[in-house]
PDB file of N, CA and C in Angstrom:
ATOM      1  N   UNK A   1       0.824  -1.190   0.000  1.00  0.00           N
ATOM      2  CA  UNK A   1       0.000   0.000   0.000  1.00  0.00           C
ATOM      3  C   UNK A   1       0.867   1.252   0.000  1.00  0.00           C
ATOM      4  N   UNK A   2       0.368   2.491  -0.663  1.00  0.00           N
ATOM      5  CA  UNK A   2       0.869   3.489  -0.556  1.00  0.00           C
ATOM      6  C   UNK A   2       0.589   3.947   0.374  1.00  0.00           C
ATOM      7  N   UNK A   3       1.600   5.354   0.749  1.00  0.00           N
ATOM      8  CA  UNK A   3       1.389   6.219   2.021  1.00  0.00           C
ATOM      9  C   UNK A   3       0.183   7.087   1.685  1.00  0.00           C
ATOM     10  N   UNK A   4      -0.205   7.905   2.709  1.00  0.00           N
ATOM     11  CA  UNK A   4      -1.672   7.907   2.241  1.00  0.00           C
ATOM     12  C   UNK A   4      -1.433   9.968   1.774  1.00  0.00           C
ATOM     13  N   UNK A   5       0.008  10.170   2.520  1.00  0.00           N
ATOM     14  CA  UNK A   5       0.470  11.086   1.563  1.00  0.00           C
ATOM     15  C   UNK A   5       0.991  11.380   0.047  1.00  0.00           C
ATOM     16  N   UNK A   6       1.100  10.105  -0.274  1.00  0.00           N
ATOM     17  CA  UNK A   6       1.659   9.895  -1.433  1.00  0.00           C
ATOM     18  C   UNK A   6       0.096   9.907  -2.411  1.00  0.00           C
ATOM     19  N   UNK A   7      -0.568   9.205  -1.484  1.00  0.00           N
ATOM     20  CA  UNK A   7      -2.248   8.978  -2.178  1.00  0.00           C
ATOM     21  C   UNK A   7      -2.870  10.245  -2.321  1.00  0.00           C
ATOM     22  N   UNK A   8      -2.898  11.067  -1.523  1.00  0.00           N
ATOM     23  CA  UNK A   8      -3.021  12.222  -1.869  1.00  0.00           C
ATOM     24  C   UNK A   8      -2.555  13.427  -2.332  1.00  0.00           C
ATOM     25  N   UNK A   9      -1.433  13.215  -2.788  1.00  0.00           N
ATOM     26  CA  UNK A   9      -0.494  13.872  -3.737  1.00  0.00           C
ATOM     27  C   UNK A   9      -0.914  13.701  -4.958  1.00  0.00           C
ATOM     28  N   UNK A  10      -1.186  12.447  -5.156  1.00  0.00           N
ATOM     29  CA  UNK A  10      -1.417  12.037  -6.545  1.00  0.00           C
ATOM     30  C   UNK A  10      -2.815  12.322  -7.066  1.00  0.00           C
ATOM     31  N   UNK A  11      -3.882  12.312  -6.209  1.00  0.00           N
ATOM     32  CA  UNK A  11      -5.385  11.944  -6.552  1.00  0.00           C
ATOM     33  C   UNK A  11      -5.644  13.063  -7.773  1.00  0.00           C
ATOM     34  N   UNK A  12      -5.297  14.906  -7.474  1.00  0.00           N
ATOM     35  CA  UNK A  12      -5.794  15.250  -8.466  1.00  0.00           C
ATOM     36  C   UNK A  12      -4.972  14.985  -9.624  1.00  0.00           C
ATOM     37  N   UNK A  13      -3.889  15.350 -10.229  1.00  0.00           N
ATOM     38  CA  UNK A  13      -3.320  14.264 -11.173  1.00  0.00           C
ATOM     39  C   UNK A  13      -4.431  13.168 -12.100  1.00  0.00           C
ATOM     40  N   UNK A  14      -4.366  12.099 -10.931  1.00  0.00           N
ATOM     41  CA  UNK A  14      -4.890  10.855 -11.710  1.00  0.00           C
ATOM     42  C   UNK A  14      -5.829  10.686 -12.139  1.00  0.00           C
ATOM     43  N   UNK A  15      -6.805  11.976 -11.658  1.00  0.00           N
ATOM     44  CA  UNK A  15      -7.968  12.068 -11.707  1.00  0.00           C
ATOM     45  C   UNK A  15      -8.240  12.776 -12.772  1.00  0.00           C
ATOM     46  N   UNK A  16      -7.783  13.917 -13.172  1.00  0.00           N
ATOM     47  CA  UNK A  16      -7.555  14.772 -14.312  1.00  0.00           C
ATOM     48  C   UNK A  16      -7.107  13.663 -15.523  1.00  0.00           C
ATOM     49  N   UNK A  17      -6.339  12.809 -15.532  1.00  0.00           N
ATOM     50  CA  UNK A  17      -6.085  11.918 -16.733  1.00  0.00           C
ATOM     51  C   UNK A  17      -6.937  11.017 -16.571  1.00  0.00           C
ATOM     52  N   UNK A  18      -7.612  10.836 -15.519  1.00  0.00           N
ATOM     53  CA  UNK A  18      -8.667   9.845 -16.016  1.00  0.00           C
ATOM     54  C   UNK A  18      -9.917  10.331 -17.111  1.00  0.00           C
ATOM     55  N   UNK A  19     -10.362  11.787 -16.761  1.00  0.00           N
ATOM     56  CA  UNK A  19     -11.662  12.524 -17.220  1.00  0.00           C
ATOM     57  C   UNK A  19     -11.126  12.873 -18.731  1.00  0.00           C
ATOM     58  N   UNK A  20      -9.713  13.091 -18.532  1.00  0.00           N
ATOM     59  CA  UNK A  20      -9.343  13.699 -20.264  1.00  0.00           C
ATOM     60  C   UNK A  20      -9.430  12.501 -21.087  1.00  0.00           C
ATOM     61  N   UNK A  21     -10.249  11.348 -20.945  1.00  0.00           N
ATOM     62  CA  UNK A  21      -9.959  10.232 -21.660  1.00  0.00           C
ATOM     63  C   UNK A  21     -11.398   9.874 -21.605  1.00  0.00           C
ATOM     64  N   UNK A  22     -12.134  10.613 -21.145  1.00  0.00           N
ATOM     65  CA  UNK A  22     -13.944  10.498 -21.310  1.00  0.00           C
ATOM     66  C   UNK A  22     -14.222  10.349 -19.781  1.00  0.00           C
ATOM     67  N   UNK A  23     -15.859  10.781 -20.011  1.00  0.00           N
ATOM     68  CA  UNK A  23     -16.610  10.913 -18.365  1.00  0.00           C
ATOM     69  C   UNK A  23     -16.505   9.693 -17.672  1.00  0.00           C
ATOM     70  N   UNK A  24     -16.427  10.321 -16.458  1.00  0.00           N
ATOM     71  CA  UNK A  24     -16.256   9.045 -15.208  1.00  0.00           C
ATOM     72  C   UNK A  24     -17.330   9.393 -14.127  1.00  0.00           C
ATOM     73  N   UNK A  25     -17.543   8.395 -13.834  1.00  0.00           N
ATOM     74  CA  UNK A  25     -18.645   8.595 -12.372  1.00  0.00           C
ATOM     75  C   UNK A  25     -17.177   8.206 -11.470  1.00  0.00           C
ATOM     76  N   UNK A  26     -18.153   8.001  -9.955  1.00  0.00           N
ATOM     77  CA  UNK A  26     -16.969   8.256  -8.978  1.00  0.00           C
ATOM     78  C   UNK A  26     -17.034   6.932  -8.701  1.00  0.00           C
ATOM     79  N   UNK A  27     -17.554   6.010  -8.647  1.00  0.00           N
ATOM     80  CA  UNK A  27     -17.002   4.522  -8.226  1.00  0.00           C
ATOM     81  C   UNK A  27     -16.565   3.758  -9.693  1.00  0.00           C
ATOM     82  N   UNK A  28     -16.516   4.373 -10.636  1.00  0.00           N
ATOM     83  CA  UNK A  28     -16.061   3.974 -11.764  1.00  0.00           C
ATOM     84  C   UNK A  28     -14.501   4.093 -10.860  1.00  0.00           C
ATOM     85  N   UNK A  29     -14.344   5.737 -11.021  1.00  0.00           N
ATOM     86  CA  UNK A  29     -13.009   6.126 -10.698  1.00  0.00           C
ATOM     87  C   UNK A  29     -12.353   5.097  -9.949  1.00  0.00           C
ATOM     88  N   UNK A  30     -12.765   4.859  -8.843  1.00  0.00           N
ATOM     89  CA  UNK A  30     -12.294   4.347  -7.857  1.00  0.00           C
ATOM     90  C   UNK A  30     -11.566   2.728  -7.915  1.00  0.00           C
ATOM     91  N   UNK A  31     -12.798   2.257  -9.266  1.00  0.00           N
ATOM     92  CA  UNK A  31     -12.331   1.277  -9.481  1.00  0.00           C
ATOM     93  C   UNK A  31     -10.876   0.970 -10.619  1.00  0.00           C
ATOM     94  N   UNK A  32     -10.894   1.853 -11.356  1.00  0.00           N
ATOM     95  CA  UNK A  32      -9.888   2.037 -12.098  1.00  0.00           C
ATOM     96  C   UNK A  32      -8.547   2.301 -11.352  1.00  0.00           C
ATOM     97  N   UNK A  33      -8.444   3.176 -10.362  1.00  0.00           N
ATOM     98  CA  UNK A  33      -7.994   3.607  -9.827  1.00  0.00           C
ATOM     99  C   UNK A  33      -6.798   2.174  -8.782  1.00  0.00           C
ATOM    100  N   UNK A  34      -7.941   1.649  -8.788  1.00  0.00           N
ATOM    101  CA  UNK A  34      -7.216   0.505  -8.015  1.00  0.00           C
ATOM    102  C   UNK A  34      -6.815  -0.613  -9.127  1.00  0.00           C
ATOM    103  N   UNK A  35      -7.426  -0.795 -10.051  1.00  0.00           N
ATOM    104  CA  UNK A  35      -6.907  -1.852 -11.260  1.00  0.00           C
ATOM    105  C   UNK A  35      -5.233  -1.192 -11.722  1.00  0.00           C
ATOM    106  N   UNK A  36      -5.347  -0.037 -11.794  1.00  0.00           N
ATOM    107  CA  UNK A  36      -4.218   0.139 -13.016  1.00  0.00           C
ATOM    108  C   UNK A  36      -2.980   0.601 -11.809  1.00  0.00           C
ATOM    109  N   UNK A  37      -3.241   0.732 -10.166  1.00  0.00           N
ATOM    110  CA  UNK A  37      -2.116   0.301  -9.385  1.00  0.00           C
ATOM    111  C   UNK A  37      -2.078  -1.083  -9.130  1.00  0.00           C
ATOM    112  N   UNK A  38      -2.337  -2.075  -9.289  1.00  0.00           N
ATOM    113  CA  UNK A  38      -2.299  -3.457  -9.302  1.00  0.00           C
ATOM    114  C   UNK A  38      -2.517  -3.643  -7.670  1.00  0.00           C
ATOM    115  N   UNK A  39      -3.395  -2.840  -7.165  1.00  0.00           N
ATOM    116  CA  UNK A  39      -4.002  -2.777  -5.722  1.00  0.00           C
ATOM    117  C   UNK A  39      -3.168  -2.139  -4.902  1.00  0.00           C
ATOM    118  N   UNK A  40      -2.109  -1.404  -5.123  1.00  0.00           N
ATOM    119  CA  UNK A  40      -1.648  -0.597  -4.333  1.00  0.00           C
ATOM    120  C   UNK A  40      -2.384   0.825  -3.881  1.00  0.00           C
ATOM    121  N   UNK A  41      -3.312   1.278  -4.713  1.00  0.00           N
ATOM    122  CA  UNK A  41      -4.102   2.023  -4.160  1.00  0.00           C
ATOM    123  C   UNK A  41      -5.422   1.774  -3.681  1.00  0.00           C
ATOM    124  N   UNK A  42      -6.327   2.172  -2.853  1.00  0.00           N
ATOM    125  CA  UNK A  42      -7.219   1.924  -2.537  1.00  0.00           C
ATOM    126  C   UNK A  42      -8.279   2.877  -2.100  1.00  0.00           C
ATOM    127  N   UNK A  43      -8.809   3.821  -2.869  1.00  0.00           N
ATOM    128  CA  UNK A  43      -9.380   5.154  -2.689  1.00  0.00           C
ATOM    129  C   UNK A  43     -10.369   4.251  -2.459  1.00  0.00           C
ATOM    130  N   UNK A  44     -11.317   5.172  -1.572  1.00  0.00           N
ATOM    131  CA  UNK A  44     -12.684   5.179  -0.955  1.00  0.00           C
ATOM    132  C   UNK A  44     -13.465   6.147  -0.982  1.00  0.00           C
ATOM    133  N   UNK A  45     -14.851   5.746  -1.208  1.00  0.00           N
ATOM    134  CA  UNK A  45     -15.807   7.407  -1.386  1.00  0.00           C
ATOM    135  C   UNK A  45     -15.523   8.344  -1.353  1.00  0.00           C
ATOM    136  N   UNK A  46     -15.381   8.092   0.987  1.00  0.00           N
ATOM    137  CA  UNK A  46     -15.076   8.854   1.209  1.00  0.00           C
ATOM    138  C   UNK A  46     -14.007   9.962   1.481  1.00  0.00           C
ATOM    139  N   UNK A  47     -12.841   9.504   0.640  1.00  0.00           N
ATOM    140  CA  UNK A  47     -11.898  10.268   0.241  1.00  0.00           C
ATOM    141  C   UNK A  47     -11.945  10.985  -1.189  1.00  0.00           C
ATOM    142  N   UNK A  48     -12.230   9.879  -2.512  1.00  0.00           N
ATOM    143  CA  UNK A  48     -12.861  10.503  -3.531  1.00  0.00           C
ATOM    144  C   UNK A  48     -13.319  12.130  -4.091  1.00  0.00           C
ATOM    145  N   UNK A  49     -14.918  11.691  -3.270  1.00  0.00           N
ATOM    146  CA  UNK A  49     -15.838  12.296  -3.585  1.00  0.00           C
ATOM    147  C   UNK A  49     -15.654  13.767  -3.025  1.00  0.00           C
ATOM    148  N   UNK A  50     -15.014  14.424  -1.777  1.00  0.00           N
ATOM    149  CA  UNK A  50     -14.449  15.753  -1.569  1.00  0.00           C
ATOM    150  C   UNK A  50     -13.605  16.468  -2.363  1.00  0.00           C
ATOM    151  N   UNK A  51     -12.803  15.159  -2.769  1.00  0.00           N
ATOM    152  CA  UNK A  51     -11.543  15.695  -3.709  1.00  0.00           C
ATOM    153  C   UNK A  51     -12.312  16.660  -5.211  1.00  0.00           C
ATOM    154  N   UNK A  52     -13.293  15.337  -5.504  1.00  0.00           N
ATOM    155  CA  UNK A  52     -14.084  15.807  -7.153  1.00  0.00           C
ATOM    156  C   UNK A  52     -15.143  17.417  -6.211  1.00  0.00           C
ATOM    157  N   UNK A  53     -15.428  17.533  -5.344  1.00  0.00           N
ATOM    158  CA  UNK A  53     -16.307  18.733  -5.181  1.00  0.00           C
ATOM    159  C   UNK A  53     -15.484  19.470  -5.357  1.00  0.00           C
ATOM    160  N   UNK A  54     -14.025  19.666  -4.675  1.00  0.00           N
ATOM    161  CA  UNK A  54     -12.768  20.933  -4.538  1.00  0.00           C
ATOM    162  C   UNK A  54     -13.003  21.151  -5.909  1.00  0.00           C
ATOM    163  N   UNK A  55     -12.621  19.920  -6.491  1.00  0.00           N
ATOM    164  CA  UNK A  55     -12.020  20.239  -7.915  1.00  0.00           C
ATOM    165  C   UNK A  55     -13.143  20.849  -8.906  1.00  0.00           C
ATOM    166  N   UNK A  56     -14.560  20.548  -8.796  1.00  0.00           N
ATOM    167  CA  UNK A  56     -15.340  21.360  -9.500  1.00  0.00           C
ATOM    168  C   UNK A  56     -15.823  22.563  -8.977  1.00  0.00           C
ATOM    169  N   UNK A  57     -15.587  22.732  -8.088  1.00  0.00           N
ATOM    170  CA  UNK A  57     -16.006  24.527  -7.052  1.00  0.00           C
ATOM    171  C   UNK A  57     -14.737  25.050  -7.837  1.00  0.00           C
ATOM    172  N   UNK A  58     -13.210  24.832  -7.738  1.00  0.00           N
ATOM    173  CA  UNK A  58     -12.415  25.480  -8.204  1.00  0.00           C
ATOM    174  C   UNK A  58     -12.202  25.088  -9.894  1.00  0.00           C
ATOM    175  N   UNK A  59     -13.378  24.936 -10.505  1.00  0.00           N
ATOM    176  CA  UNK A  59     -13.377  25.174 -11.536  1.00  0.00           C
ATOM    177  C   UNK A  59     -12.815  23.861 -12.862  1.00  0.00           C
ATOM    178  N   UNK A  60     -12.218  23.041 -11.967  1.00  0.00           N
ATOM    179  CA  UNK A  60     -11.204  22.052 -12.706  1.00  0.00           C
ATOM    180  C   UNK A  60     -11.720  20.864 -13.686  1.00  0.00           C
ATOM    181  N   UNK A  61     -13.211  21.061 -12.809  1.00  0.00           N
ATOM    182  CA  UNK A  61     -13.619  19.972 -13.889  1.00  0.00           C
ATOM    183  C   UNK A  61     -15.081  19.984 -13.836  1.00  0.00           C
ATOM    184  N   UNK A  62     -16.264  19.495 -14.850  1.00  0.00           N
ATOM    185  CA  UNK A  62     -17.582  19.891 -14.441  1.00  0.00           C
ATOM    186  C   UNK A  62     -18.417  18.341 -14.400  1.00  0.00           C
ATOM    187  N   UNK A  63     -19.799  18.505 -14.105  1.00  0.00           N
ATOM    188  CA  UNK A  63     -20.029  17.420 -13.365  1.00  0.00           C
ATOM    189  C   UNK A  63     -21.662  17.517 -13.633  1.00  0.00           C
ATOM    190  N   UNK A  64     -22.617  16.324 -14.190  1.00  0.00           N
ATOM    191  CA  UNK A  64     -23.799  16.440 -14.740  1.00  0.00           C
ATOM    192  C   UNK A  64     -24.421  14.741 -14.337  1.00  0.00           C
ATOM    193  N   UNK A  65     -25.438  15.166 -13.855  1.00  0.00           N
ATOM    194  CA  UNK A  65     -26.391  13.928 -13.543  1.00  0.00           C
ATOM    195  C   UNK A  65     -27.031  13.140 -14.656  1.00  0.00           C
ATOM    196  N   UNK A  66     -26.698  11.645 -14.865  1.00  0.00           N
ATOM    197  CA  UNK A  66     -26.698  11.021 -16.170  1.00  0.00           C
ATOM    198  C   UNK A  66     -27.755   9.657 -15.330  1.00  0.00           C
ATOM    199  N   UNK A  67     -28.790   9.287 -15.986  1.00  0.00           N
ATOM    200  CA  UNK A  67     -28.956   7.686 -16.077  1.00  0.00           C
ATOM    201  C   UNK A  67     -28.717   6.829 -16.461  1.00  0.00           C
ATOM    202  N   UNK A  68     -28.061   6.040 -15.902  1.00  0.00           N
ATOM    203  CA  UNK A  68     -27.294   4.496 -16.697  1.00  0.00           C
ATOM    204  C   UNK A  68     -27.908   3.883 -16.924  1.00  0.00           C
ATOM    205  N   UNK A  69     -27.947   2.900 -17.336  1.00  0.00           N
ATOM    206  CA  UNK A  69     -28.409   1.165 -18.700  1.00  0.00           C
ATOM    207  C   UNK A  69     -29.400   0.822 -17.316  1.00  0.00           C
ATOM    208  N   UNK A  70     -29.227   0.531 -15.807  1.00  0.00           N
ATOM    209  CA  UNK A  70     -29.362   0.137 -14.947  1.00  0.00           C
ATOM    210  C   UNK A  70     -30.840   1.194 -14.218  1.00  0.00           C
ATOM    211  N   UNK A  71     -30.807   2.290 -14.844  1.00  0.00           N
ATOM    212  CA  UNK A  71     -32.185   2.992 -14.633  1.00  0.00           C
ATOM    213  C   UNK A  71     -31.641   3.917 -12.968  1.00  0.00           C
ATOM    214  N   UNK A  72     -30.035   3.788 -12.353  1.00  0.00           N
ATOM    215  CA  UNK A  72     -29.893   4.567 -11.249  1.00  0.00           C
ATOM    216  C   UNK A  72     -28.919   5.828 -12.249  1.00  0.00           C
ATOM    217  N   UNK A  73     -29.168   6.796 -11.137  1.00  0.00           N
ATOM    218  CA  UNK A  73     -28.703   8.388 -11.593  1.00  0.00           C
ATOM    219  C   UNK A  73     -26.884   8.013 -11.051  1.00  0.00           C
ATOM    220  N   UNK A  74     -26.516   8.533 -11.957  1.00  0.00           N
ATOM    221  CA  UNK A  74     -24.915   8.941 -12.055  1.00  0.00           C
ATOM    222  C   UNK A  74     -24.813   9.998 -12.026  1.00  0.00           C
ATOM    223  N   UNK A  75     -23.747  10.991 -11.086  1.00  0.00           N
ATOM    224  CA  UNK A  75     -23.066  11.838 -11.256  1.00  0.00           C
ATOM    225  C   UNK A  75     -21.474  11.945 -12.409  1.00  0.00           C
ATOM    226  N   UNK A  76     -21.863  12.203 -13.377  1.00  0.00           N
ATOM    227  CA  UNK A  76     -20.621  12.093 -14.219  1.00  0.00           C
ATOM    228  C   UNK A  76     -19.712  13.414 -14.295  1.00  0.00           C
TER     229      UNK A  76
END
């Protein structure tokens, strides 16, 4: 596992290259997130989901309520 400073050093970063590559919901993220560290990371909601509010209050990225295949609402 990473340090959880290191985890949060990185989040906006990874997060920004995740969205420049098409919309993400947030447990999408999360899950990617942990596939492509081969489980060395392990973000959780509730670390997540504050990070994506900072980042759209300060402008960084925007964010729209979508329905999936599954008929529940996504925040993308």
């Amino acid at each position: 596992m990473l340090s959880k400073d290191l985890t949060a050093a990185s989040s906006r970063p990874l997060i920004l290259s995740l969205i420049a590559k098409g919309e993400r919901y947030g447990y999408e993220i999360i899950q990617l997130i942990a596939k492509m560290s081969g489980g060395q990371m392990e973000w959780t909601e509730g670390m997540l989901y504050p990070v994506l509010h900072r980042m759209e209050n300060e402008g960084l990225l925007a964010s729209r309520w979508k329905v999936a295949e599954n008929d529940r609402r996504r925040k993308y």
